[in-house]
Protein backbone atom coordinates (compact mmCIF):
# COMPACT_ATOMS: atom_id res chain seq x y z
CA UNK A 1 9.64 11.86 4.25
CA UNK A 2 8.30 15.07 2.86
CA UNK A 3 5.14 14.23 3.54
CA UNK A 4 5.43 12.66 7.56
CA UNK A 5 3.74 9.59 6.92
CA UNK A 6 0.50 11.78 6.43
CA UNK A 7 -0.92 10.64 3.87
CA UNK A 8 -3.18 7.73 3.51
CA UNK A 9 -4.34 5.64 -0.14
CA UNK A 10 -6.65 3.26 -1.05
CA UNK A 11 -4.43 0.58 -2.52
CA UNK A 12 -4.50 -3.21 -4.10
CA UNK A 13 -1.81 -5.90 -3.39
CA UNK A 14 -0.44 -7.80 -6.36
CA UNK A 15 1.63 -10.45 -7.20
CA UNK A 16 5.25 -10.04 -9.30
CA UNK A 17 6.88 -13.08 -10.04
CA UNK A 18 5.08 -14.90 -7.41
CA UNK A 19 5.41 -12.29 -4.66
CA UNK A 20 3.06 -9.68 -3.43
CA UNK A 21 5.10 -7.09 -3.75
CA UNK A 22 3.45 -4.88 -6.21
CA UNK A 23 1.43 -1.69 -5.19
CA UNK A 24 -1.33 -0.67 -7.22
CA UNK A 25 -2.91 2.50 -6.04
CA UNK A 26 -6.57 2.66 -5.91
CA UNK A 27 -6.59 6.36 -4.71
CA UNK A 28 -3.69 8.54 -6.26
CA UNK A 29 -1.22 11.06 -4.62
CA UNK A 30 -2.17 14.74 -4.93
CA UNK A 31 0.48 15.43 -7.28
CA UNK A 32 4.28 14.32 -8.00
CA UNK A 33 5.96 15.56 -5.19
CA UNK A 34 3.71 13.13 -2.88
CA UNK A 35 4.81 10.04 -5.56
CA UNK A 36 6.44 7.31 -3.41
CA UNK A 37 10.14 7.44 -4.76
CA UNK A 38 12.67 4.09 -4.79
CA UNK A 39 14.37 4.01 -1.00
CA UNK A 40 11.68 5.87 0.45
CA UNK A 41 9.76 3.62 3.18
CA UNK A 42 6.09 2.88 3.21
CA UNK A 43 3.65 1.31 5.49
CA UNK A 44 0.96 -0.72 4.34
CA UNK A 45 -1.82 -1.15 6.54
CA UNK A 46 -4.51 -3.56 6.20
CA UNK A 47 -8.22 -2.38 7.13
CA UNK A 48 -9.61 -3.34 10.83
CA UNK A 49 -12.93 -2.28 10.96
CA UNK A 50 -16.01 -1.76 8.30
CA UNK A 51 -17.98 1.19 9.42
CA UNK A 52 -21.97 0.48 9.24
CA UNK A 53 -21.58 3.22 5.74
CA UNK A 54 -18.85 0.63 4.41
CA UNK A 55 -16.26 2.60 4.67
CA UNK A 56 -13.43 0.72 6.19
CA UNK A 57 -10.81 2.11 9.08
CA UNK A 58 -7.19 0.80 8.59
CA UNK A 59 -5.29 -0.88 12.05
CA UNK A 60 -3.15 0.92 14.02
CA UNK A 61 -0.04 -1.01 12.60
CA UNK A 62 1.38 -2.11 9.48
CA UNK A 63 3.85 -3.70 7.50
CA UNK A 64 7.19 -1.58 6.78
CA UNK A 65 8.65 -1.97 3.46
CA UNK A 66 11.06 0.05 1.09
CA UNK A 67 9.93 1.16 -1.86
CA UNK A 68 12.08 -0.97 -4.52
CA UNK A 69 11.07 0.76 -8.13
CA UNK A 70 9.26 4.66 -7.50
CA UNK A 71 5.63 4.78 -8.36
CA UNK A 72 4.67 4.84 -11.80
CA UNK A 73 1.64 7.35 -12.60
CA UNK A 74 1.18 5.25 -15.48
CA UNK A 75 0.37 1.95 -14.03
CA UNK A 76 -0.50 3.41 -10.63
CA UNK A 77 1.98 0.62 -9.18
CA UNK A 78 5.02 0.38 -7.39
CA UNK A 79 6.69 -2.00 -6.06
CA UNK A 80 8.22 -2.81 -2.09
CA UNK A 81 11.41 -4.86 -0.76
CA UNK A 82 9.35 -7.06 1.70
CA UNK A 83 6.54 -9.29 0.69
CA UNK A 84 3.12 -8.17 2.75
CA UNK A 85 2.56 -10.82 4.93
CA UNK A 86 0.04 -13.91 3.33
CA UNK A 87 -1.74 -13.87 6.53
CA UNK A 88 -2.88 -10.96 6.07
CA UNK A 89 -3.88 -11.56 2.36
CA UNK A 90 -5.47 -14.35 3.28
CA UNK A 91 -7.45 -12.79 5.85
CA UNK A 92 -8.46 -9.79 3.62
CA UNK A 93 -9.58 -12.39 0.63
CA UNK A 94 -11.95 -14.38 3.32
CA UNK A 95 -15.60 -13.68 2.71
């Protein structure tokens, strides 16, 4: 990508249609160019650690997905190919 898998946002996992496939963006890209376009692969990465200032450090690995419809500055949403796991939404939902 333009950017080699630099850059790094705050995002929100949401169900379409029953799947959680859709992107919302807590944090927005700098500007259009850095916009996650449809084909492009992202990585979402689920947080590991919360720091004693509660600020939160993402694990070394993630889930790989395609981006299916280009983010939408809009709705600050896109959409991805492969579900994120429901372990993992499960895990970050538990108290």
């Amino acid at each position: 990508g333009i950017d080699n898998a630099a850059p790094y946002y705050r995002v929100q996992v949401l169900e379409e249609e029953g799947r959680p496939v859709k992107i919302k963006f807590l944090t927005l890209p700098a500007d259009q160019r850095a916009q996650p376009l449809k084909g492009q692969a992202v990585e979402i990465h689920p947080w590991g650690a919360l720091l004693p200032n509660l600020e939160k450090v993402a694990e070394l690995q993630g889930h790989l997905a395609t981006v299916e419809t280009s983010f939408d500055p809009e709705t600050r949403t896109l959409t991805i190919s492969d579900p994120v796991p429901q372990a993992w939404l499960d895990w970050l939902d538990h108290p």
